[in-house]
Protein backbone atom coordinates (compact mmCIF):
# COMPACT_ATOMS: atom_id res chain seq x y z
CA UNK A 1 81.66 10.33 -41.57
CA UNK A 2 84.95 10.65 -40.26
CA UNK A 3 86.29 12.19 -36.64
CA UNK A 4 88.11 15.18 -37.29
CA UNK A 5 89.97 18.18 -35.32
CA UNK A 6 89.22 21.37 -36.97
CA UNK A 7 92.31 21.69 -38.64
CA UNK A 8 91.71 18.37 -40.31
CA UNK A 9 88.10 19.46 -41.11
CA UNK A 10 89.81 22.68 -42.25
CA UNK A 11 92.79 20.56 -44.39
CA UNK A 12 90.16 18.39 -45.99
CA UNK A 13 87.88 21.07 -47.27
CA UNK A 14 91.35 22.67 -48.85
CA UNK A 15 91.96 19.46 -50.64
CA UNK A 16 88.47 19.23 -52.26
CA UNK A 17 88.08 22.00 -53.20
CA UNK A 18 91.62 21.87 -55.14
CA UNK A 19 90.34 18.42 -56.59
CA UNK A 20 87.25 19.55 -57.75
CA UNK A 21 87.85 22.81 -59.14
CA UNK A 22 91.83 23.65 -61.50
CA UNK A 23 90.44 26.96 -60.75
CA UNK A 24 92.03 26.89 -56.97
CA UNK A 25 94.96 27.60 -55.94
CA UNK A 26 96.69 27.94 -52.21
CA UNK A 27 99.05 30.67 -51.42
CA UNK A 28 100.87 32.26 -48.46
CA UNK A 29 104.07 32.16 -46.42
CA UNK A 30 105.36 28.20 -46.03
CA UNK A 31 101.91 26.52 -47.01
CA UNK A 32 103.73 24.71 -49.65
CA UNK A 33 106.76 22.58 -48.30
CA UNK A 34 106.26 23.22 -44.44
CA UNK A 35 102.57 22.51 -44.98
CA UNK A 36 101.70 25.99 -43.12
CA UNK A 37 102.11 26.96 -39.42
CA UNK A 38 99.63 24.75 -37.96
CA UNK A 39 99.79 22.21 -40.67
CA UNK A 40 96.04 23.13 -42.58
CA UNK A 41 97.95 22.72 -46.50
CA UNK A 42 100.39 19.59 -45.14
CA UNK A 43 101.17 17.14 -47.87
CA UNK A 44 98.72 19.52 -50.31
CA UNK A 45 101.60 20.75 -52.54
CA UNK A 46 103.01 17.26 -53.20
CA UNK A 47 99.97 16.29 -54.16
CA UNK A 48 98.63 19.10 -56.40
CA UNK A 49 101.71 20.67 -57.35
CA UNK A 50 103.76 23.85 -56.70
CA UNK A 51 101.48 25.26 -59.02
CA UNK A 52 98.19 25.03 -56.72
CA UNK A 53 99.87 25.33 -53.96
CA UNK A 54 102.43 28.17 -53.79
CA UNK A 55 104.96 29.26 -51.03
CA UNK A 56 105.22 33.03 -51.34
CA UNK A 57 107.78 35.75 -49.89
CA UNK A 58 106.85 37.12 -46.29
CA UNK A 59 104.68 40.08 -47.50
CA UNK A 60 101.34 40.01 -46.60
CA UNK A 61 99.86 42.65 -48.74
CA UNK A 62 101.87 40.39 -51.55
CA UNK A 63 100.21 37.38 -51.18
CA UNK A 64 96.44 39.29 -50.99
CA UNK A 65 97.39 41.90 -54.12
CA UNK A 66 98.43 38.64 -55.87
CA UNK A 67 95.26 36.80 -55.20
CA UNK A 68 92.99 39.82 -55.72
CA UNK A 69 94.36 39.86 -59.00
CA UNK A 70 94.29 36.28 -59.71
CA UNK A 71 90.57 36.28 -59.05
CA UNK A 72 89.31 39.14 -60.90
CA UNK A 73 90.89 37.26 -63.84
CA UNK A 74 88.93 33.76 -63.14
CA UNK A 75 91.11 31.68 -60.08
CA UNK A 76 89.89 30.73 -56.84
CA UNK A 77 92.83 31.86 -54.53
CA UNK A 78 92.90 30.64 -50.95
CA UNK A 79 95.51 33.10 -49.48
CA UNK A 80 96.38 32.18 -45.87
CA UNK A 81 97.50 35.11 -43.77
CA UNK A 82 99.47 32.95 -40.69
CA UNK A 83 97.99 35.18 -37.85
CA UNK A 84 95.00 37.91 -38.01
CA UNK A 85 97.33 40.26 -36.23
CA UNK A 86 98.99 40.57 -39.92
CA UNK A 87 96.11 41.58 -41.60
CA UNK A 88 96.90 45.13 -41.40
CA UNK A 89 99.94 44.58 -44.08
CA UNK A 90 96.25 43.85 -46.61
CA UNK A 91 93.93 46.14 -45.37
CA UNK A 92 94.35 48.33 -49.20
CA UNK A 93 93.86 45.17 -50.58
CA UNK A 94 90.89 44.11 -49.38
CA UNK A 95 89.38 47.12 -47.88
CA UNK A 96 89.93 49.29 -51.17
CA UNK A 97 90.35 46.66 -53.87
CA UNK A 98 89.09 43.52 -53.11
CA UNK A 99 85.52 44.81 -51.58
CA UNK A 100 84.91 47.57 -53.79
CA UNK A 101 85.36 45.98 -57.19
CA UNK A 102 81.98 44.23 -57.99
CA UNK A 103 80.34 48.00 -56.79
CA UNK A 104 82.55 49.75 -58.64
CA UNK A 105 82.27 47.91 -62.18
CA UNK A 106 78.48 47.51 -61.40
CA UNK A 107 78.88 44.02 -61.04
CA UNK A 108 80.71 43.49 -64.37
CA UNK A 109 83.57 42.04 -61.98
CA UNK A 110 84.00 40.23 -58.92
CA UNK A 111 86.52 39.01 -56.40
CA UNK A 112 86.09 35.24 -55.99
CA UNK A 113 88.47 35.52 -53.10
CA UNK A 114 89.06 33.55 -49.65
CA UNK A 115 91.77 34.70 -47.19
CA UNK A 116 92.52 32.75 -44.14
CA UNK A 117 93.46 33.59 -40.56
CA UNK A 118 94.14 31.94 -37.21
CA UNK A 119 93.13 33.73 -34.33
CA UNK A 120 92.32 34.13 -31.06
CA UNK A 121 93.63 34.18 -27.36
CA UNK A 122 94.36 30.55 -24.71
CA UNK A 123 97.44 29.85 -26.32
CA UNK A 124 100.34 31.93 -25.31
CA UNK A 125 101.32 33.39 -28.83
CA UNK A 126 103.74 36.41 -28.91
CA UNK A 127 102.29 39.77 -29.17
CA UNK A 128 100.52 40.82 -32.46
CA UNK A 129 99.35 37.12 -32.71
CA UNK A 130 96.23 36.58 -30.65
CA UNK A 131 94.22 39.64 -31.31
CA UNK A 132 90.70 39.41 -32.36
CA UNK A 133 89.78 41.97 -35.11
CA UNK A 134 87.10 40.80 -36.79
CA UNK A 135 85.38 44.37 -35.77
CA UNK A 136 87.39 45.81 -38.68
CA UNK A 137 85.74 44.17 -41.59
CA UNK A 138 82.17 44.26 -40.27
CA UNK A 139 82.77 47.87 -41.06
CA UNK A 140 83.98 47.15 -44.31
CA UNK A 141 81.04 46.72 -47.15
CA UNK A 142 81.58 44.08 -49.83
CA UNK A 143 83.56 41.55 -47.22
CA UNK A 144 81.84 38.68 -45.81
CA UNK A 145 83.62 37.19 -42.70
CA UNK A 146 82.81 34.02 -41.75
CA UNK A 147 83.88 32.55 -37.86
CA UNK A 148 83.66 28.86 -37.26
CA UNK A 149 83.40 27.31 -33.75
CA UNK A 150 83.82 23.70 -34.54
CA UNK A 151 85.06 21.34 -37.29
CA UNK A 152 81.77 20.49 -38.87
CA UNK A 153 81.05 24.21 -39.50
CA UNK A 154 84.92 25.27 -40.41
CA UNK A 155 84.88 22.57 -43.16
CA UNK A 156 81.48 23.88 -44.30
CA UNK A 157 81.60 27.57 -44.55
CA UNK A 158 85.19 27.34 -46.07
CA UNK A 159 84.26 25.60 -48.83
CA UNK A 160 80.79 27.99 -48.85
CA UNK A 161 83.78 30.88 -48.77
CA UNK A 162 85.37 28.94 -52.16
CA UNK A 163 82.16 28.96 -54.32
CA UNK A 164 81.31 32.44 -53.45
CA UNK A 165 81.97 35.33 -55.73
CA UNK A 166 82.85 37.81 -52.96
CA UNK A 167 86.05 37.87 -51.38
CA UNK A 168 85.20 35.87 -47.64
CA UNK A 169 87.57 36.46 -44.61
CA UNK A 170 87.54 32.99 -42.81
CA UNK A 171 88.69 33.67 -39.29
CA UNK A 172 89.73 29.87 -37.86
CA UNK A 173 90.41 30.13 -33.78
CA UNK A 174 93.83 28.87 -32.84
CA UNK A 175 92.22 27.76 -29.74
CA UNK A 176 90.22 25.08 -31.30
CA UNK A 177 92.19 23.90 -33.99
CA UNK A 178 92.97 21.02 -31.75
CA UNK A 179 91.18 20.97 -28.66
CA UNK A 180 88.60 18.24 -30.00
CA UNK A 181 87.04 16.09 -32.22
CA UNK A 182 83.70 15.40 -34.17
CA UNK A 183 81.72 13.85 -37.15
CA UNK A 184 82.71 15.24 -39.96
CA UNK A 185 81.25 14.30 -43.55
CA UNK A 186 83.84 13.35 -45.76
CA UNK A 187 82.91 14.43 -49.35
CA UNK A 188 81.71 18.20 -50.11
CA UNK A 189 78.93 19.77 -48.46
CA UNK A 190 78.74 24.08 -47.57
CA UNK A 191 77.30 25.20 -44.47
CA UNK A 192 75.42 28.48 -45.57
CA UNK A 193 76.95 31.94 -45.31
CA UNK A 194 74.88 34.34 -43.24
CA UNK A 195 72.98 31.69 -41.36
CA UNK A 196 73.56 31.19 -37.51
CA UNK A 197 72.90 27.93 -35.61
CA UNK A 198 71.44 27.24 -32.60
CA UNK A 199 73.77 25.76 -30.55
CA UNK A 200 72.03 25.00 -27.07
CA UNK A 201 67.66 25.40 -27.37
CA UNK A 202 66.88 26.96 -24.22
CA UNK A 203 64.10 29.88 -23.04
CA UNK A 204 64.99 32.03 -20.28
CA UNK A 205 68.19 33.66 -21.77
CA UNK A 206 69.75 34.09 -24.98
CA UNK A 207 73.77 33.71 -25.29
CA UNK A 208 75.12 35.04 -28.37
CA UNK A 209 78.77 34.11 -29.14
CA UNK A 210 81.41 32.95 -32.25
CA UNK A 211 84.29 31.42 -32.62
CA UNK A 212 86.30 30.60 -30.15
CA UNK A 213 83.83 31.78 -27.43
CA UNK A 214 81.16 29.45 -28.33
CA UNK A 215 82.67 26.40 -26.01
CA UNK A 216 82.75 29.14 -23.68
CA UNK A 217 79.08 30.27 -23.79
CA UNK A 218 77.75 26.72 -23.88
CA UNK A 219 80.03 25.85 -20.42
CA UNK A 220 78.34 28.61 -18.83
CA UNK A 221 75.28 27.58 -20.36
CA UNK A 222 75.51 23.80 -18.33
CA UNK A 223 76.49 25.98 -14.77
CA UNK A 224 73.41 27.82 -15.51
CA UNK A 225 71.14 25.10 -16.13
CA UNK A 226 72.31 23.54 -12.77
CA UNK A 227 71.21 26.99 -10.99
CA UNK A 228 67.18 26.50 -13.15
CA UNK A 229 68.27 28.72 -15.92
CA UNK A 230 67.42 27.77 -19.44
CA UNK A 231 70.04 29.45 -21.88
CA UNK A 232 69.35 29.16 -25.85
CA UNK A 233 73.01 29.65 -27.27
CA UNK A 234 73.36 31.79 -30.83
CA UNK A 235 76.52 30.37 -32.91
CA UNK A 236 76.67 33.72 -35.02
CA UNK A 237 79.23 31.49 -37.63
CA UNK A 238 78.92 34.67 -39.46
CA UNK A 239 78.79 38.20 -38.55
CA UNK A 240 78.95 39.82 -41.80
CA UNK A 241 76.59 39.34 -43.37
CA UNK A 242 74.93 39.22 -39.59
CA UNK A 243 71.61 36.92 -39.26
CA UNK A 244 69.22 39.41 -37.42
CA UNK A 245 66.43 36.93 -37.81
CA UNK A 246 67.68 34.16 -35.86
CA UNK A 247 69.01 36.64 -32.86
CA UNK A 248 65.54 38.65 -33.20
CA UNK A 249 63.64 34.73 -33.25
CA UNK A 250 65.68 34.37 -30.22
CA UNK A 251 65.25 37.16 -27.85
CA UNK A 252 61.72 37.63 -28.47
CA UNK A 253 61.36 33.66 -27.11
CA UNK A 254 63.68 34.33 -24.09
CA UNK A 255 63.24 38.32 -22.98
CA UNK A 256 66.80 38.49 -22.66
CA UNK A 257 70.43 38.46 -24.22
CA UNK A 258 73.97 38.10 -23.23
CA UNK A 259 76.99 38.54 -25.83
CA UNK A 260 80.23 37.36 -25.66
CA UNK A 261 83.31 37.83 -27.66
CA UNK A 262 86.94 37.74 -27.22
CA UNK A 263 88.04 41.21 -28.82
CA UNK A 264 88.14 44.43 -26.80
CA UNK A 265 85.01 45.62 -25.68
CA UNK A 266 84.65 49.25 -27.48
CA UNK A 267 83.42 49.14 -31.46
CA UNK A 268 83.18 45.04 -31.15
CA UNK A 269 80.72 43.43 -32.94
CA UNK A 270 78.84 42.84 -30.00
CA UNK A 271 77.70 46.15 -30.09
CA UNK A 272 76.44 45.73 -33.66
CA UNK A 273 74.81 42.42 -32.54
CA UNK A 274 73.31 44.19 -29.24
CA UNK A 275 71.83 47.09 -32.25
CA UNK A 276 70.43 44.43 -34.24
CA UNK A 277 68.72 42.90 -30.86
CA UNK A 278 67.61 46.82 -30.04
CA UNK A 279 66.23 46.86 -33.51
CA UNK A 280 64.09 44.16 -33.92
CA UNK A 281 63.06 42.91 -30.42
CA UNK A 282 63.60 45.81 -27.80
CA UNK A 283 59.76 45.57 -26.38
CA UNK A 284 60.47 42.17 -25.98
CA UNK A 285 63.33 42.63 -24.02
CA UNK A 286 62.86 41.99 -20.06
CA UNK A 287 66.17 43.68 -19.22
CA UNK A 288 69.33 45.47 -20.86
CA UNK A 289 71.63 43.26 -22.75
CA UNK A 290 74.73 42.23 -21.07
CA UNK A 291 78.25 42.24 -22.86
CA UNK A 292 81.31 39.79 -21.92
CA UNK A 293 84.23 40.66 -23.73
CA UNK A 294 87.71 41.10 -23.51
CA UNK A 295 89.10 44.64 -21.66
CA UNK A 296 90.03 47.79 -23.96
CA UNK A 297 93.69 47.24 -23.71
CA UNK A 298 96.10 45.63 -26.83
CA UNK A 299 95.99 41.67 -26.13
CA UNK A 300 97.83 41.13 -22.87
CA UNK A 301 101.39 38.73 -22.56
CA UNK A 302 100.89 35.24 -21.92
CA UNK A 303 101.51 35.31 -18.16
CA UNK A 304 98.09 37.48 -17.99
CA UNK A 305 96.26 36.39 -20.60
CA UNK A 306 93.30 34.36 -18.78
CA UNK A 307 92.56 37.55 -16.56
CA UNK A 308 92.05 38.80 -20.11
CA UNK A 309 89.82 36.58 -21.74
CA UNK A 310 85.61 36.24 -21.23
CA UNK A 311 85.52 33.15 -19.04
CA UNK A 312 82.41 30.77 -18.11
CA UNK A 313 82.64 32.31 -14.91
CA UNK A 314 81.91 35.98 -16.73
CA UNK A 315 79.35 34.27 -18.52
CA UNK A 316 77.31 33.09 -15.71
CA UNK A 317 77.74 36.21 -13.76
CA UNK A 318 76.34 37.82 -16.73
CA UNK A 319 73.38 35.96 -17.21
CA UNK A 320 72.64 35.76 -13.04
CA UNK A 321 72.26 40.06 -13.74
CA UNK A 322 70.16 40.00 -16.56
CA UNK A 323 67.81 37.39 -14.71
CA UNK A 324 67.82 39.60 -11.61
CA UNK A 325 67.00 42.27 -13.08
């Protein structure tokens, strides 16, 4: 076991999977000899080559058309996109292309393909940076998305997203990349695809979050424990495909649900996730679900940003209601 940020984690299960596999390769805008934006492919291409790990032109729908390509023919891309907010330079790529092939050839083909992204608000990024739009490939059949909240899971589930056959979106929050450290294995190990984790056991409350609003959910979690409330905190990890049992397992313990996530409130997955709960545990439930989110506006400039984002404080409020009512 080693201490690791989650860019480390995330750096680490890059390199593995690149050791283990000639099948890999790395591409995207300045992962080779800059070592990428916030450093997740440093020192990769002077070890492994230009080869394995290619610096491409600044064209987003490039670098995914290249690696759809590359893995219907047998590679393993990992195509980093630097922000999410670029994603809609791929969205023919991997909305038509990419998540359609296996149907489409009746499963004569697949698309072994992982794309990258950094997202997420707390940092002060320019505009087109920050935003959260993970919404648009829950909608999209034949994409799995994976969302990590902490370094164990991100070096898990990415190299989880490497073996897979699908194409996997692996949304990393800029927020966290840094902000701490944990144990960390150090050889390979996957953290399953479509499984969530309970972050906090509790009984009176269940807090469903991912990503980068998972530190959030479990701060509000400790205010409400100090008040006599018991919250059980959901890591989704995943929301496509979405793991109704554990959120159903959940709410049917506690009676009741809060979800959080960073990305506007209207069509979020929250509302998919507050469906699910609707679905399989409504005459459990002991009052409505609560949603904290962030506002229906386009992500906000830096000097506003926290007004912006769900806080603990929302949190808490949030759980007080649905425990009053």
């Amino acid at each position: 076991m080693t201490e690791r940020t989650m860019i480390q984690a995330i750096q680490d299960a890059i390199a593995i999977a690149l050791e283990q596999d000639p099948r890999v390769l790395v591409l995207g805008e300045d992962v080779g000899k800059n070592g990428g934006v916030f450093r997740a492919t440093e020192g990769l291409q002077e070890r492994f080559g230009e080869h394995r790990v290619v610096d491409t032109p600044l064209a987003e729908s490039g670098i995914v058309g290249s690696a759809v390509g590359l893995a219907i023919a047998g590679m393993r891309p990992i195509a980093e996109i630097q922000f999410l907010g670029f994603i809609y330079e791929t969205m023919d790529q991997l909305a038509s292309q990419a998540a359609r092939v296996r149907f489409r050839t009746q499963g004569r083909f697949t698309v072994p393909l992982v794309v990258r992204a950094p997202f997420g608000g707390g940092v002060r990024t320019p505009e087109l940076h920050s935003d959260s739009l993970e919404a648009l490939f829950l909608h999209t059949p034949g994409l799995k998305v994976v969302m990590p909240s902490n370094p164990y899971d991100a070096k898990g589930l990415l190299l989880a997203a490497v073996a897979d056959p699908d194409p996997v979106l692996v949304l990393e929050p800029m927020r966290l990349y840094r902000l701490g450290r944990m144990e960390v294995p150090d050889g390979h190990y996957t953290v399953p695809i479509g499984q969530a984790r309970i972050a906090r056991p509790g009984t009176d409350v269940t807090v469903v979050a991912w990503g980068p609003t998972v530190p959030v959910a479990l701060e509000a979690s400790e205010a409400a424990a100090a008040e006599g409330v018991s919250c059980e905190v959901v890591d989704l990890r995943t929301i496509s495909p979405l793991d109704r049992r554990t959120l159903v397992t959940s709410v049917e313990k506690t009676g009741r649900a809060v979800v959080v996530h960073e990305a506007v409130r209207t069509g979020g997955v929250g509302a998919e996730v507050l469906a699910a709960i609707h679905d399989g545990a409504f005459y459990s439930l002991l009052a409505p679900v609560e949603r904290v989110t962030g506002y229906d506006t386009p992500y906000p400039p830096p000097a506003v940003e926290d007004l912006w984002l769900p806080t603990s404080k929302r949190v808490l409020a949030a759980v007080r209601r649905v425990m009053e009512a």
